[in-house]
C-alpha atoms as a PDB file:
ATOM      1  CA  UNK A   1      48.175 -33.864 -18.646  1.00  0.00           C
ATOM      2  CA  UNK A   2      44.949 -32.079 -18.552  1.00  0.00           C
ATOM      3  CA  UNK A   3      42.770 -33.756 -16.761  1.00  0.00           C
ATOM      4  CA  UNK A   4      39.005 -32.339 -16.343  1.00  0.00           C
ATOM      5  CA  UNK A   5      35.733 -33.743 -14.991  1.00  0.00           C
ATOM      6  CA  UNK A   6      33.191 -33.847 -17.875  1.00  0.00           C
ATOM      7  CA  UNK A   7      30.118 -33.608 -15.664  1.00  0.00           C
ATOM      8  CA  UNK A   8      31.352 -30.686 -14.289  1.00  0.00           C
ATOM      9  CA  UNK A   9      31.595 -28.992 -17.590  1.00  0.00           C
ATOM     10  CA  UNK A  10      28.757 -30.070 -18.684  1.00  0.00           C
ATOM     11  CA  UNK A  11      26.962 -27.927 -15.534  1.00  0.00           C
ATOM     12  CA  UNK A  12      25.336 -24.649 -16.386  1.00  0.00           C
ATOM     13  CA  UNK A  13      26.437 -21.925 -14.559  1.00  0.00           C
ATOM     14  CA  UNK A  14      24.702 -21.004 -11.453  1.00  0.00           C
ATOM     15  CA  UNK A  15      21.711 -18.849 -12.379  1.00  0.00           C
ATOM     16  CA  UNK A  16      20.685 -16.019 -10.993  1.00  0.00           C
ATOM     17  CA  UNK A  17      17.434 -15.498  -8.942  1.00  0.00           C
ATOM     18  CA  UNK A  18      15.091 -13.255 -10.822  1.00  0.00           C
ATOM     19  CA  UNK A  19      14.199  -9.715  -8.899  1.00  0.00           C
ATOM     20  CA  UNK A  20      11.170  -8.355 -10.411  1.00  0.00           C
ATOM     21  CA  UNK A  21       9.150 -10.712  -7.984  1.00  0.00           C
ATOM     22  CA  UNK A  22      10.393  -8.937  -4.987  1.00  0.00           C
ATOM     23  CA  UNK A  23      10.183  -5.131  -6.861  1.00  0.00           C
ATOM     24  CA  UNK A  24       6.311  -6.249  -7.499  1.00  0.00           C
ATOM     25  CA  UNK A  25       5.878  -7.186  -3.897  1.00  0.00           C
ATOM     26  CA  UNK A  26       7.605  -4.143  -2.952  1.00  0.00           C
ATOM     27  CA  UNK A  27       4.994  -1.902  -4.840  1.00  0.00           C
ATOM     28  CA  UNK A  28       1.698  -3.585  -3.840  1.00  0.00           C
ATOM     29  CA  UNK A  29       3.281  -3.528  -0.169  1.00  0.00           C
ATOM     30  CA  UNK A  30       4.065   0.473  -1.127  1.00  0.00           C
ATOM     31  CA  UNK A  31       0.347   0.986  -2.811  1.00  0.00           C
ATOM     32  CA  UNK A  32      -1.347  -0.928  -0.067  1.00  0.00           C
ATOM     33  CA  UNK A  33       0.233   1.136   2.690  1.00  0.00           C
ATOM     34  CA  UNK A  34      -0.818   4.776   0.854  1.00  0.00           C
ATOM     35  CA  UNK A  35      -4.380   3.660   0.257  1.00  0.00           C
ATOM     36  CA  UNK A  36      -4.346   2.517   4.365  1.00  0.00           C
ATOM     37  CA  UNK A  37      -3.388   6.127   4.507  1.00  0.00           C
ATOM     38  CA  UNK A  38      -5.951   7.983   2.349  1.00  0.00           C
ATOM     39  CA  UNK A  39      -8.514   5.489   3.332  1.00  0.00           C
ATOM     40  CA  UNK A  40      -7.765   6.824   7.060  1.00  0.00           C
ATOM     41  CA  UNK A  41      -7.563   9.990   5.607  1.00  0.00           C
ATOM     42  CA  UNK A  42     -11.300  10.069   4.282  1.00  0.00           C
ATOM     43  CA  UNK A  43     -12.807   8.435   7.109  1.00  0.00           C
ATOM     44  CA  UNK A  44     -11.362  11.313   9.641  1.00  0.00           C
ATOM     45  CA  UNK A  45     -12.601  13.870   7.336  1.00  0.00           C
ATOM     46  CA  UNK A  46     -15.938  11.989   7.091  1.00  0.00           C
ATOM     47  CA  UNK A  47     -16.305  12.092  11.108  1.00  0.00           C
ATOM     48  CA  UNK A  48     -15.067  15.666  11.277  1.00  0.00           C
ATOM     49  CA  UNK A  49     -18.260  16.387   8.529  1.00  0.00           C
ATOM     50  CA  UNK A  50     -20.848  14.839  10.240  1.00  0.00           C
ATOM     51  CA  UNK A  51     -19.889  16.819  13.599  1.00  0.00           C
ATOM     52  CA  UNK A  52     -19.822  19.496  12.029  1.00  0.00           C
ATOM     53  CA  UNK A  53     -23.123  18.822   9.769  1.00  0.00           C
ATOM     54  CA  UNK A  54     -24.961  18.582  13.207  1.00  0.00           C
ATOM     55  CA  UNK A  55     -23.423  21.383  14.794  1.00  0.00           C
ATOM     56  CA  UNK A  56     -24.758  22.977  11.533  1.00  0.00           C
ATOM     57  CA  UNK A  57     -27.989  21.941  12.571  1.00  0.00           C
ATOM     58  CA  UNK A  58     -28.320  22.651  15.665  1.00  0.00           C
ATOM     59  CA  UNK A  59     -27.512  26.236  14.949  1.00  0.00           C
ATOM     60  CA  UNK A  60     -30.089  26.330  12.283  1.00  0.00           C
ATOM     61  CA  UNK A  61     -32.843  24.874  15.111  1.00  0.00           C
ATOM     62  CA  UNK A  62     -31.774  27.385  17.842  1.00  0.00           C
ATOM     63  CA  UNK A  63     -31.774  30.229  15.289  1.00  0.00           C
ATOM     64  CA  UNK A  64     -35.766  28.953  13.767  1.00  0.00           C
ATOM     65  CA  UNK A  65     -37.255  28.774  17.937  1.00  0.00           C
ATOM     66  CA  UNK A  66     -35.649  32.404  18.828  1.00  0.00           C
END
């Protein structure tokens, strides 16, 4: 005899979690990190200019009084 549960059978199988939540979390995480990195990037650079602007300008000054 054969004997099965019906409300077992009448279950859906297990599903599956879905990914793309985690791959989109993944990316911001990855995008966020590279523009923390440029952004870093272009503040340096910013610095480095204005030293340089008033090194610039103090060369100009010393060169105009002698």
């Amino acid at each position: 005899m054969n004997v099965s549960n019906p409300v077992e059978s009448d279950k859906p199988p297990p599903k599956r979690k879905p990914i793309w939540p985690w791959l989109v979390l993944l990316v911001l995480t990855l995008a966020i990190i590279y523009i923390h990195h440029r952004i870093s990037l272009i503040i340096d650079d910013l610095a480095q200019m204005a030293g340089d602007f008033t090194q610039l300008l103090r060369w100009i000054m010393a060169k105009l009084e002698g």
